[in-house]
N, C-alpha and C. Protein backbone atom coordinates (compact mmCIF):
# COMPACT_ATOMS: atom_id res chain seq x y z
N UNK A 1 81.67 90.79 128.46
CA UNK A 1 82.73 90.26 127.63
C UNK A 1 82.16 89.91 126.25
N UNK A 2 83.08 90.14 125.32
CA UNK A 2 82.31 89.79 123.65
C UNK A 2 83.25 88.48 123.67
N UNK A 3 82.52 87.44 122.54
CA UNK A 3 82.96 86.67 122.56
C UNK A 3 83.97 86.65 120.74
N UNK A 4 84.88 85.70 120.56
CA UNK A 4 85.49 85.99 119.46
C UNK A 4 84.44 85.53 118.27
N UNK A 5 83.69 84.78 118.03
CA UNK A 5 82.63 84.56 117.24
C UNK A 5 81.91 85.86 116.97
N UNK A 6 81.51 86.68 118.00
CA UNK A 6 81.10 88.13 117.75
C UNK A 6 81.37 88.89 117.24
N UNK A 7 82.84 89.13 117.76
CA UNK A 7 84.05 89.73 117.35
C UNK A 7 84.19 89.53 115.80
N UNK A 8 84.22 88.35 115.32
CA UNK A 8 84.77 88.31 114.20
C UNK A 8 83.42 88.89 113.01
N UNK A 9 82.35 88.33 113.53
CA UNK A 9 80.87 88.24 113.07
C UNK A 9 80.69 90.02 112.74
N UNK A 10 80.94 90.75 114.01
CA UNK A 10 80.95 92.45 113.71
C UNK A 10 81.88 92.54 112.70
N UNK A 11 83.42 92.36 113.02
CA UNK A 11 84.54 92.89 111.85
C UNK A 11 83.75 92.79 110.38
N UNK A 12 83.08 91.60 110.38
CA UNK A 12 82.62 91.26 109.20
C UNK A 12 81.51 91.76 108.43
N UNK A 13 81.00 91.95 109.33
CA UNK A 13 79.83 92.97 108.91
C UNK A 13 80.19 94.72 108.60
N UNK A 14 81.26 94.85 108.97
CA UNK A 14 81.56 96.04 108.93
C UNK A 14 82.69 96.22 107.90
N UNK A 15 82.80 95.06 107.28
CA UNK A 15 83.50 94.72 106.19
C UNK A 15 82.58 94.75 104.67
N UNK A 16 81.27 94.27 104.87
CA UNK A 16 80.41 94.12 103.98
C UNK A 16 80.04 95.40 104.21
N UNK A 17 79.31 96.14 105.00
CA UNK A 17 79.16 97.69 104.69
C UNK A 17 80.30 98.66 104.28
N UNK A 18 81.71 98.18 104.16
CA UNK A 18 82.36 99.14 103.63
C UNK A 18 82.78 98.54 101.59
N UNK A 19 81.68 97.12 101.70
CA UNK A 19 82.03 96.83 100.11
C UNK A 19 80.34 97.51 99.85
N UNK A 20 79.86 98.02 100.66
CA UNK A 20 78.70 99.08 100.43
C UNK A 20 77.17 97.77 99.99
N UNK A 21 77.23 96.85 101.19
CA UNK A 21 76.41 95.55 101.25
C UNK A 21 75.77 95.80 102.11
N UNK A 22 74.20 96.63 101.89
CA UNK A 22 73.49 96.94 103.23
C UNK A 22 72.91 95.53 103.96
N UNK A 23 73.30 94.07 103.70
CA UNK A 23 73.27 93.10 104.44
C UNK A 23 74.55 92.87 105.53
N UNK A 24 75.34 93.72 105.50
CA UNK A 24 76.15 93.78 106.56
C UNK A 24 75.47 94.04 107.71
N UNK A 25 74.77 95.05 107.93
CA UNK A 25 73.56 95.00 109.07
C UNK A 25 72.95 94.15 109.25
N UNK A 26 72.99 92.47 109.03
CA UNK A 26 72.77 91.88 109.70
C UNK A 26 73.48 91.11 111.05
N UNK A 27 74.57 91.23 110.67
CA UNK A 27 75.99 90.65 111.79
C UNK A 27 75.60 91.38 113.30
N UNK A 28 74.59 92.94 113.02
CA UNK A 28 74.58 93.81 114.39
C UNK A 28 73.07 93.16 114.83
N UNK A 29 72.49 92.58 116.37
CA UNK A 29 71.68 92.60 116.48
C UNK A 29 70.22 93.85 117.01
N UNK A 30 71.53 95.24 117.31
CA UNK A 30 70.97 96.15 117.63
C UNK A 30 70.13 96.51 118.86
N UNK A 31 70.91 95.68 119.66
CA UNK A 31 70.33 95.52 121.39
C UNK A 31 71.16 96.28 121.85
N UNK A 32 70.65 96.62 123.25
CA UNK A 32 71.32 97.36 124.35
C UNK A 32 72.57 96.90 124.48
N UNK A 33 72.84 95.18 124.57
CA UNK A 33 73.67 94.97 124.62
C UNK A 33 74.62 94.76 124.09
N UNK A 34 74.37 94.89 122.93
CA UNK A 34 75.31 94.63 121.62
C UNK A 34 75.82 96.14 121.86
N UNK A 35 75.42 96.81 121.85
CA UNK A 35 75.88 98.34 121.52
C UNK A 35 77.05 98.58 122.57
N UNK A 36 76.88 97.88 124.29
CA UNK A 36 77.76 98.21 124.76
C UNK A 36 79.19 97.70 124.24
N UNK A 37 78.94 96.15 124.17
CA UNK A 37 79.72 95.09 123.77
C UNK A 37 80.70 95.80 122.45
N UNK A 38 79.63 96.72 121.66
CA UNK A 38 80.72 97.60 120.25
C UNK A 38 81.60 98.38 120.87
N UNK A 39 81.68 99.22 121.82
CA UNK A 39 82.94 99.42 122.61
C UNK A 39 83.98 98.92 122.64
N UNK A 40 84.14 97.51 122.79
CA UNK A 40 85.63 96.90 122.39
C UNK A 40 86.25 97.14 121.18
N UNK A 41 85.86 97.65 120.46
CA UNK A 41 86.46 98.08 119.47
C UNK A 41 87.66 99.43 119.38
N UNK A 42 86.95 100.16 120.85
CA UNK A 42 87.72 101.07 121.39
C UNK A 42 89.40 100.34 121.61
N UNK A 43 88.96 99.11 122.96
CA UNK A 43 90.33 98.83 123.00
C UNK A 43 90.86 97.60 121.86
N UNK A 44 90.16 97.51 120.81
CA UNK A 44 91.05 96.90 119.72
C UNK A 44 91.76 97.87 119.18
N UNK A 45 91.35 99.28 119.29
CA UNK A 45 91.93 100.05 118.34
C UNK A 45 92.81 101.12 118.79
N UNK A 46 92.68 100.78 119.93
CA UNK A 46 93.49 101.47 121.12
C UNK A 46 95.36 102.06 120.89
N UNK A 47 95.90 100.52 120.51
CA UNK A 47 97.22 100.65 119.94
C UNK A 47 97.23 101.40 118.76
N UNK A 48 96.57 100.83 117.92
CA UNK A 48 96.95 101.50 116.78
C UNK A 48 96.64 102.89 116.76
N UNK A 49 96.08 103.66 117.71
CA UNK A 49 95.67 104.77 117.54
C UNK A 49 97.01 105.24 118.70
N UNK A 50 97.44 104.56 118.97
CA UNK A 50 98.99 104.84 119.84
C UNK A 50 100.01 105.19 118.86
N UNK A 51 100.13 104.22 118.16
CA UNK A 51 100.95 103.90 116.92
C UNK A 51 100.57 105.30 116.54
N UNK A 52 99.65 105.50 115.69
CA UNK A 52 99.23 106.95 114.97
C UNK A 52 99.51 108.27 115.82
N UNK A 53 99.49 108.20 117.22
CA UNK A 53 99.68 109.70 117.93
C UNK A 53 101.16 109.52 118.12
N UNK A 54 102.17 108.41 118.24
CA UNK A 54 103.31 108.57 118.35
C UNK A 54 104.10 109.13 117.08
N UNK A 55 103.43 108.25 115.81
CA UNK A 55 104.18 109.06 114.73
C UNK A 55 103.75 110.41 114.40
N UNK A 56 102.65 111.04 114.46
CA UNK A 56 102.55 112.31 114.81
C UNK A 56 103.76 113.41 115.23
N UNK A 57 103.82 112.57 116.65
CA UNK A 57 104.75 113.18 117.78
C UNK A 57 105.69 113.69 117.00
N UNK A 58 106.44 112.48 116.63
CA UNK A 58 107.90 111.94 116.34
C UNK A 58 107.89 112.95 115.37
N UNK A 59 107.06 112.84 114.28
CA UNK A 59 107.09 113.97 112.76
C UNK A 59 107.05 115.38 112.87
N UNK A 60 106.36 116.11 114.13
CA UNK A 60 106.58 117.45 114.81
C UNK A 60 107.36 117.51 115.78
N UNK A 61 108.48 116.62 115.75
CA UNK A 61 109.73 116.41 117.12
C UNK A 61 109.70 118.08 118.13
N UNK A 62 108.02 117.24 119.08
CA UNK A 62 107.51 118.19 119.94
C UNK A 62 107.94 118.03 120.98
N UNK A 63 108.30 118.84 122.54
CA UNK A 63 108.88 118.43 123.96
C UNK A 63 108.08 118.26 124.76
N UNK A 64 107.03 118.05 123.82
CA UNK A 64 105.60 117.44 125.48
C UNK A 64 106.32 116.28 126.21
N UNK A 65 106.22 115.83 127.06
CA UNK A 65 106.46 115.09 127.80
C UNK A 65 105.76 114.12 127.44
N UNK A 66 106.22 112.77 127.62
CA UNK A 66 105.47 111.43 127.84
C UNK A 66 104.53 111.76 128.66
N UNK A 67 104.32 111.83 129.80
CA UNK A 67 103.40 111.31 130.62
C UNK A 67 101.80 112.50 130.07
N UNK A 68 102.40 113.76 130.11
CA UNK A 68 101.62 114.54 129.27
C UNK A 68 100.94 114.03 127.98
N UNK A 69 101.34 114.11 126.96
CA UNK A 69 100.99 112.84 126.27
C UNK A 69 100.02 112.42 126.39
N UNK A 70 100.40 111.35 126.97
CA UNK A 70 100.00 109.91 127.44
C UNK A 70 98.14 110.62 128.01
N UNK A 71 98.29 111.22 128.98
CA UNK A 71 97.39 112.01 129.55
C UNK A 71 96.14 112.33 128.87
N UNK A 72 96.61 113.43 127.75
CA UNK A 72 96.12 114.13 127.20
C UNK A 72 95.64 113.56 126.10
N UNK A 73 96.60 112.48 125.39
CA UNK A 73 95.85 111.67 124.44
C UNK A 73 94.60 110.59 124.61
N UNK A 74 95.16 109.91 125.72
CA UNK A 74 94.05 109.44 126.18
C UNK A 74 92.59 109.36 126.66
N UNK A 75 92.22 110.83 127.23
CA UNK A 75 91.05 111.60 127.48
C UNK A 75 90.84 111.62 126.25
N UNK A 76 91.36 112.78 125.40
CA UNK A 76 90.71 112.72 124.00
C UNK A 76 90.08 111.45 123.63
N UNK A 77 90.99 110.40 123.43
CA UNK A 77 90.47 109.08 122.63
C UNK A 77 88.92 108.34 123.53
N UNK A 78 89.09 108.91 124.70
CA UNK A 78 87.74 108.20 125.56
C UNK A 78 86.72 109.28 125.32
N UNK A 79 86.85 110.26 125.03
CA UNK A 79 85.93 111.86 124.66
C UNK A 79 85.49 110.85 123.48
N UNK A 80 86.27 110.91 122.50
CA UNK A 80 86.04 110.85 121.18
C UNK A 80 85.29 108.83 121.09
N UNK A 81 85.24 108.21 122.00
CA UNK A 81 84.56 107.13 121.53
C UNK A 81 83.49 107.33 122.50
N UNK A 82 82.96 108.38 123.77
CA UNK A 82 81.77 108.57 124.04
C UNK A 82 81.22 109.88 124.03
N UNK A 83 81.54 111.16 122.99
CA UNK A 83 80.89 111.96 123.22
C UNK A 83 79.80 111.54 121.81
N UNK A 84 80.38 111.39 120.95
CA UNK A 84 79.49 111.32 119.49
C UNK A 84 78.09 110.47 119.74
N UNK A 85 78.30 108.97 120.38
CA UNK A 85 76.94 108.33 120.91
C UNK A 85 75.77 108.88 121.67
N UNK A 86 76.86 110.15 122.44
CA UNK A 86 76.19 110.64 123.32
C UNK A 86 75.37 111.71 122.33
N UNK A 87 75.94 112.63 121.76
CA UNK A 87 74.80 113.48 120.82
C UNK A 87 74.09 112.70 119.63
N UNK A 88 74.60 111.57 119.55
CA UNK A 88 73.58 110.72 117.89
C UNK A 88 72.76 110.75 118.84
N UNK A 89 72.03 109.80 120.21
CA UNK A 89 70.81 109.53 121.09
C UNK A 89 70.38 110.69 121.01
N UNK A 90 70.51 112.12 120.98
CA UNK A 90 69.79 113.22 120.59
C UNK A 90 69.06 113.70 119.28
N UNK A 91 69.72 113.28 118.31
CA UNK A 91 70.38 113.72 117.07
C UNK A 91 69.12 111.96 116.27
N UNK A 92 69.37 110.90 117.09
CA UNK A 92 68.74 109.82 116.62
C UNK A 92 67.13 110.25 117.13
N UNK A 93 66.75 111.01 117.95
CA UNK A 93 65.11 111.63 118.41
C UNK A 93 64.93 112.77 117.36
N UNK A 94 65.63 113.22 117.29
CA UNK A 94 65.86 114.52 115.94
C UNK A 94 64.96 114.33 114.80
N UNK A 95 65.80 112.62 114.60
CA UNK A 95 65.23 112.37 113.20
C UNK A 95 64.47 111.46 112.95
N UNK A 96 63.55 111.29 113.93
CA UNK A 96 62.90 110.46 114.69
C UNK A 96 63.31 108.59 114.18
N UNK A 97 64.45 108.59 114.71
CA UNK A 97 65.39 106.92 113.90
C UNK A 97 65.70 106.40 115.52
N UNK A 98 64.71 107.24 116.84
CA UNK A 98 65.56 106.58 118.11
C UNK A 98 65.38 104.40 118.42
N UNK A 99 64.46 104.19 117.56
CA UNK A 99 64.61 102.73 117.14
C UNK A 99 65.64 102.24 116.82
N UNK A 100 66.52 102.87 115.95
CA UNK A 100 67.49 102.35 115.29
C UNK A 100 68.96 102.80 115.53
N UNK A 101 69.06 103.46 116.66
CA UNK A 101 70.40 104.06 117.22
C UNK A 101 71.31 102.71 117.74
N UNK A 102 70.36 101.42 118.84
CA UNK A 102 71.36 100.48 118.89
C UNK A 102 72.65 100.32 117.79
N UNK A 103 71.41 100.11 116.91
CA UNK A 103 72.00 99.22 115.47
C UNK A 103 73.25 100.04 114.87
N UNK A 104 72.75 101.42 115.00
CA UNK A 104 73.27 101.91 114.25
C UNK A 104 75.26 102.50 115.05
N UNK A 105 74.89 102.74 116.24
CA UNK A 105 75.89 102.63 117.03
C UNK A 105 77.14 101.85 116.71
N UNK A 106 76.38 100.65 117.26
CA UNK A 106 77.23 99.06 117.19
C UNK A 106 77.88 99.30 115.38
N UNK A 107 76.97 99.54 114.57
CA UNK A 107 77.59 99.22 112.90
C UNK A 107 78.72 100.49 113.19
N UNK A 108 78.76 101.36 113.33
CA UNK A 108 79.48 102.99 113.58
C UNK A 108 80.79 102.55 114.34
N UNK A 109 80.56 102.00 115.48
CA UNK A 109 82.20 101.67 116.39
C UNK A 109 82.89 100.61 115.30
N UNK A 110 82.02 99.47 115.27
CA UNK A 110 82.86 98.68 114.81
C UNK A 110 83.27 98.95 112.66
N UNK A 111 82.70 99.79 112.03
CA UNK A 111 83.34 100.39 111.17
C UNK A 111 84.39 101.03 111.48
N UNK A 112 84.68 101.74 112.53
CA UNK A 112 86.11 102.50 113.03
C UNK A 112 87.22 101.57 112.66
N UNK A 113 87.18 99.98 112.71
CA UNK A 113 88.16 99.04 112.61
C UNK A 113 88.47 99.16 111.43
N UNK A 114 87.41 99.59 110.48
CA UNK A 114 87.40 99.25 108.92
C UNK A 114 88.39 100.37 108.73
N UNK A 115 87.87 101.72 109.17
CA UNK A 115 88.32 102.75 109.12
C UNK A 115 89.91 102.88 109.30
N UNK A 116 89.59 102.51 110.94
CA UNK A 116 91.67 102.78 111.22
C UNK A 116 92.57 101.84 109.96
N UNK A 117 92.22 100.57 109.86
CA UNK A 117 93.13 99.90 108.57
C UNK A 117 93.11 100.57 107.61
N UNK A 118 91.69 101.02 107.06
CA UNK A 118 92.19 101.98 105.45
C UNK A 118 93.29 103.12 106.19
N UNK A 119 93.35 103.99 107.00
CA UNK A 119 94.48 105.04 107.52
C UNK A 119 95.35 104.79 107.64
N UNK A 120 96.10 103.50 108.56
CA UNK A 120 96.94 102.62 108.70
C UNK A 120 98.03 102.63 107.26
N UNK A 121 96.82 101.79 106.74
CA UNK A 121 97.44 101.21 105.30
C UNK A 121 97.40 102.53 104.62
N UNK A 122 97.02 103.54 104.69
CA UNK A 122 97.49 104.92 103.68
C UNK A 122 99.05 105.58 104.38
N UNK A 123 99.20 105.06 105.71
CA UNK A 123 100.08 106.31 106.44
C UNK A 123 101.46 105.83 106.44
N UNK A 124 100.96 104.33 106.60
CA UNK A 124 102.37 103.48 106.55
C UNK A 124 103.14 102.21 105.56
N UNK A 125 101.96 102.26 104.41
CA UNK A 125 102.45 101.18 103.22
C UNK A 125 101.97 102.12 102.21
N UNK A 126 101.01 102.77 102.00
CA UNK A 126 101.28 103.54 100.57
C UNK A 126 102.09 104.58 100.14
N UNK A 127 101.54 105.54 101.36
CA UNK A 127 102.27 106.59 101.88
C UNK A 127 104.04 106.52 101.70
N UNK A 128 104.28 105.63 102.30
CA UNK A 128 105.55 104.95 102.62
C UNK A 128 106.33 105.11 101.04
N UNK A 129 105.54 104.62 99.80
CA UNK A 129 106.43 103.86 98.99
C UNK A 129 105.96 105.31 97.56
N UNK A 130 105.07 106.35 98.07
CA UNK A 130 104.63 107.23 96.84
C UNK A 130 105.40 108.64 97.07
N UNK A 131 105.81 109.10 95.77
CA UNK A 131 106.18 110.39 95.72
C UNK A 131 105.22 111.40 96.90
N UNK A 132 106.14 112.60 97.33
CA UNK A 132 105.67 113.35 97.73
C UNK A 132 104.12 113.68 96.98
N UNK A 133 104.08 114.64 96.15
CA UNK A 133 103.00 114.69 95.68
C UNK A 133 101.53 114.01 95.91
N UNK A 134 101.92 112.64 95.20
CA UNK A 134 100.83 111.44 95.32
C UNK A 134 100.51 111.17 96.46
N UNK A 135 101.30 111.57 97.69
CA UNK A 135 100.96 110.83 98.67
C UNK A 135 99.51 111.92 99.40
N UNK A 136 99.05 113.61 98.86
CA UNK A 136 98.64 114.27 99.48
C UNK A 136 97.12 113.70 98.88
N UNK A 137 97.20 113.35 97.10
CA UNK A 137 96.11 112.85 96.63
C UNK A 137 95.63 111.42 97.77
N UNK A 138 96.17 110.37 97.45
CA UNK A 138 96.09 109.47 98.61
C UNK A 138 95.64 109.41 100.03
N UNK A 139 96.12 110.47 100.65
CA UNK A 139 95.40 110.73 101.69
C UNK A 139 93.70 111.29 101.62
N UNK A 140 93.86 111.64 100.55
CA UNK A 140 92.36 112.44 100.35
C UNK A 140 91.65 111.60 99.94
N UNK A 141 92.18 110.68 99.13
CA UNK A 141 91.07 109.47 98.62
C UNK A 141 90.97 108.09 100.08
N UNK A 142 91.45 107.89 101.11
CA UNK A 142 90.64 107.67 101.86
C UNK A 142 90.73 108.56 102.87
N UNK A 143 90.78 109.66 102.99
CA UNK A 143 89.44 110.81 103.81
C UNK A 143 87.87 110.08 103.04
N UNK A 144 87.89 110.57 101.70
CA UNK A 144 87.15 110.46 100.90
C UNK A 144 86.47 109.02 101.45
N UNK A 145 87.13 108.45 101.26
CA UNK A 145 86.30 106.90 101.77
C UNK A 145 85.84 107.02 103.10
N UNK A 146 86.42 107.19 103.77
CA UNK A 146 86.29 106.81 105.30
C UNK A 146 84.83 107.73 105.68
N UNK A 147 84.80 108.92 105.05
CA UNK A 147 83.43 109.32 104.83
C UNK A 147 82.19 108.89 103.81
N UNK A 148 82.59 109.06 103.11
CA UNK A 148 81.40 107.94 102.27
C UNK A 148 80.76 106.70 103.27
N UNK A 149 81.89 105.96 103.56
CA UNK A 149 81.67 104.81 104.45
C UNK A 149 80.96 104.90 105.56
N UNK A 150 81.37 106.07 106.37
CA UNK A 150 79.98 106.91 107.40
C UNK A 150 78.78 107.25 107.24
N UNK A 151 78.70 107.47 105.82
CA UNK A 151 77.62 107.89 104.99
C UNK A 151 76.69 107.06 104.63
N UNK A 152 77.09 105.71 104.19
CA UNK A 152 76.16 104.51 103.63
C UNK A 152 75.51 104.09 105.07
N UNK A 153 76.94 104.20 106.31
CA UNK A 153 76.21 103.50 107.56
C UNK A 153 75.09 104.27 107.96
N UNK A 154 75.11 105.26 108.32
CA UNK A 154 74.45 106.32 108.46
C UNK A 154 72.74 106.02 107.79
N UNK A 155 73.01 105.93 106.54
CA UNK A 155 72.05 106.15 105.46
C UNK A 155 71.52 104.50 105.84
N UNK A 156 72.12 103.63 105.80
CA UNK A 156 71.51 102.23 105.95
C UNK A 156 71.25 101.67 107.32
N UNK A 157 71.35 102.16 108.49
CA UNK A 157 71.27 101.78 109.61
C UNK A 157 70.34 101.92 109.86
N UNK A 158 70.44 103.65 109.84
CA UNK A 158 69.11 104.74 110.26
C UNK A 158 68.19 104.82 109.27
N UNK A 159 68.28 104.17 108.41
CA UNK A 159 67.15 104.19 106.98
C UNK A 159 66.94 105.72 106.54
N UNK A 160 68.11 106.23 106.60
CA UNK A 160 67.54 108.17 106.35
C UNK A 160 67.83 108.04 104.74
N UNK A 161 67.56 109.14 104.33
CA UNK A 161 67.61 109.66 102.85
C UNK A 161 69.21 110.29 102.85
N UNK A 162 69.65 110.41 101.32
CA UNK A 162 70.98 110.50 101.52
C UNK A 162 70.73 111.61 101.99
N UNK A 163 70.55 112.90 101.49
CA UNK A 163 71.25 114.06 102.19
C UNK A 163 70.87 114.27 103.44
N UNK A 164 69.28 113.31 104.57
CA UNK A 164 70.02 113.50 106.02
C UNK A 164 70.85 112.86 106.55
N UNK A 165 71.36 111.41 105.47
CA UNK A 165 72.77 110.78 106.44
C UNK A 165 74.13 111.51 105.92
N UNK A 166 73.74 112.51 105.73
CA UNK A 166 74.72 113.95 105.50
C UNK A 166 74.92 114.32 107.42
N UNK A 167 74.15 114.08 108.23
CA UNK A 167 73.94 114.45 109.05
C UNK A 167 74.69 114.19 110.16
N UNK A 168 74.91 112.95 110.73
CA UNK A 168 75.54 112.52 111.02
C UNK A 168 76.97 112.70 111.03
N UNK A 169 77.51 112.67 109.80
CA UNK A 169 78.63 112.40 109.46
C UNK A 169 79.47 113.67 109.89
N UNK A 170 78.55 114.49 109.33
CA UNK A 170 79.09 116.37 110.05
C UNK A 170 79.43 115.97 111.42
N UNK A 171 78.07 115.62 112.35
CA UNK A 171 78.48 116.44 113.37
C UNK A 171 79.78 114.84 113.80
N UNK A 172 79.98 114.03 113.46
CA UNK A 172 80.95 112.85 114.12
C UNK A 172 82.51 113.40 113.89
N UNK A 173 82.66 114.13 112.61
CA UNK A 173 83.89 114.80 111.93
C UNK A 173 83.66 116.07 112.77
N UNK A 174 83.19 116.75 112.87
CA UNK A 174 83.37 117.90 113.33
C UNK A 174 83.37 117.65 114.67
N UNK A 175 82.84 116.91 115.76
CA UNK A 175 83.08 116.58 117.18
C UNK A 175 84.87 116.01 117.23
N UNK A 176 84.68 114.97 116.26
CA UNK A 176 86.75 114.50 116.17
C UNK A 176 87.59 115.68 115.70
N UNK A 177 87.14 117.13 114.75
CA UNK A 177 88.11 118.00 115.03
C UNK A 177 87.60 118.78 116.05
N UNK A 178 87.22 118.81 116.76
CA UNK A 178 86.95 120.05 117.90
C UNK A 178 87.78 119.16 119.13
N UNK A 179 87.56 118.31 119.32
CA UNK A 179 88.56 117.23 120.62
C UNK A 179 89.75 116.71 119.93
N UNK A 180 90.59 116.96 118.53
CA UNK A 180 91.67 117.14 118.09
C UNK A 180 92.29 118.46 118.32
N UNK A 181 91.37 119.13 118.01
CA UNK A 181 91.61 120.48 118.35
C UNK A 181 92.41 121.45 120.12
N UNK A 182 91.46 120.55 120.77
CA UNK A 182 91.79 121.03 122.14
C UNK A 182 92.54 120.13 122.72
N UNK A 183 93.02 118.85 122.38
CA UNK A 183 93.95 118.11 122.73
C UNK A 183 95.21 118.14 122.14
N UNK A 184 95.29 119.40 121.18
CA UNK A 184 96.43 119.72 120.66
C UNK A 184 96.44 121.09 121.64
N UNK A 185 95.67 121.90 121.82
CA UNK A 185 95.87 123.02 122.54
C UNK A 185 96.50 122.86 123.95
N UNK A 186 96.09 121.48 124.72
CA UNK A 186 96.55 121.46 126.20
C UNK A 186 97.70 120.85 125.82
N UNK A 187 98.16 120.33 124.94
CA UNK A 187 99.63 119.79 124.57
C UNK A 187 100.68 120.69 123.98
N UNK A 188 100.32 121.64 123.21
CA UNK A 188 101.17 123.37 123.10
C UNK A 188 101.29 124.19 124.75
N UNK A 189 99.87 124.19 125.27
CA UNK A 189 99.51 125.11 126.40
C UNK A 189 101.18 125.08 127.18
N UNK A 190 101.35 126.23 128.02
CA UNK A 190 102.62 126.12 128.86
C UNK A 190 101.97 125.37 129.93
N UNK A 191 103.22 124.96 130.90
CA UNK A 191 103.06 124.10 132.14
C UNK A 191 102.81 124.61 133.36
């Protein structure tokens, strides 16, 4: 169980690494157990990533079924918060940073929080109130962030040089479209 002092202590730290404050890494203690404990971040973010696959839905008024759905989104979202840890522990021997994978883990989940609010707040209050047009720039400027922001963690966790915390960031984006990818395919697929 995390406690809310923790809780708040990570948000916060993952708040200072996205004002690009490599003392935000201090809030993570970079233990075994901290790293599991960054998992809750999964189910903090759980809804809102409900919220986000329903308006999806709703905007391609698709006939998957609820329970399908429900199914299919869900695997994805548990793929997608343990396959990436699972190749960084490879990927962290790679570059020889396997010291610093706790740390770097724990800072990585709980940036996702940072993350889903900047998306949030682009999909449903800016988005919301900007011309067509503006709204495609907007989206791109936090893509744009939300990577950068992978990038500093990356670069400040793992102490790499910028262009190998280039590294990372590939394969975490490219693992989230390949399990976007096929969780859209079994949701087209016939029955």
């Amino acid at each position: 169980m995390i406690s809310t002092q923790e809780l708040v202590r990570s948000i916060y730290g993952a708040w200072r690494l996205a004002r690009l404050d490599p003392g935000g890494m201090q809030a993570f203690d970079g233990t075994l157990a901290a790293f599991w404990r960054s998992f809750y971040a999964a189910l903090l973010l759980a809804p809102a990533y409900a919220v986000l696959i329903a308006n999806a839905e709703s905007e391609a008024a698709s006939s998957v079924s609820l329970g399908r759905l429900v199914v299919v989104e869900s695997c994805a979202y548990v793929i997608g918060w343990t396959a990436f840890p699972l190749l960084m522990l490879y990927l962290s021997r790679m570059l020889g940073r396997e010291t610093r994978y706790f740390a770097y883990i724990t800072a990585y989940n709980w940036a996702q929080v940072i993350a889903m609010a900047a998306v949030l707040l682009g999909q449903f209050v800016i988005l919301a109130l900007l011309p067509r047009p503006a709204q495609m720039l907007v989206g791109m400027l936090i893509l744009g962030f939300v990577l950068f922001y992978e990038w500093f963690i990356a670069r400040t966790a793992l102490s790499l040089s910028g262009l190998a915390a280039v590294v990372p960031v590939l394969v975490s984006n490219a693992l989230t479209l390949f399990v976007q990818s096929v969780s859209q395919a079994m949701l087209r697929a016939p029955v």
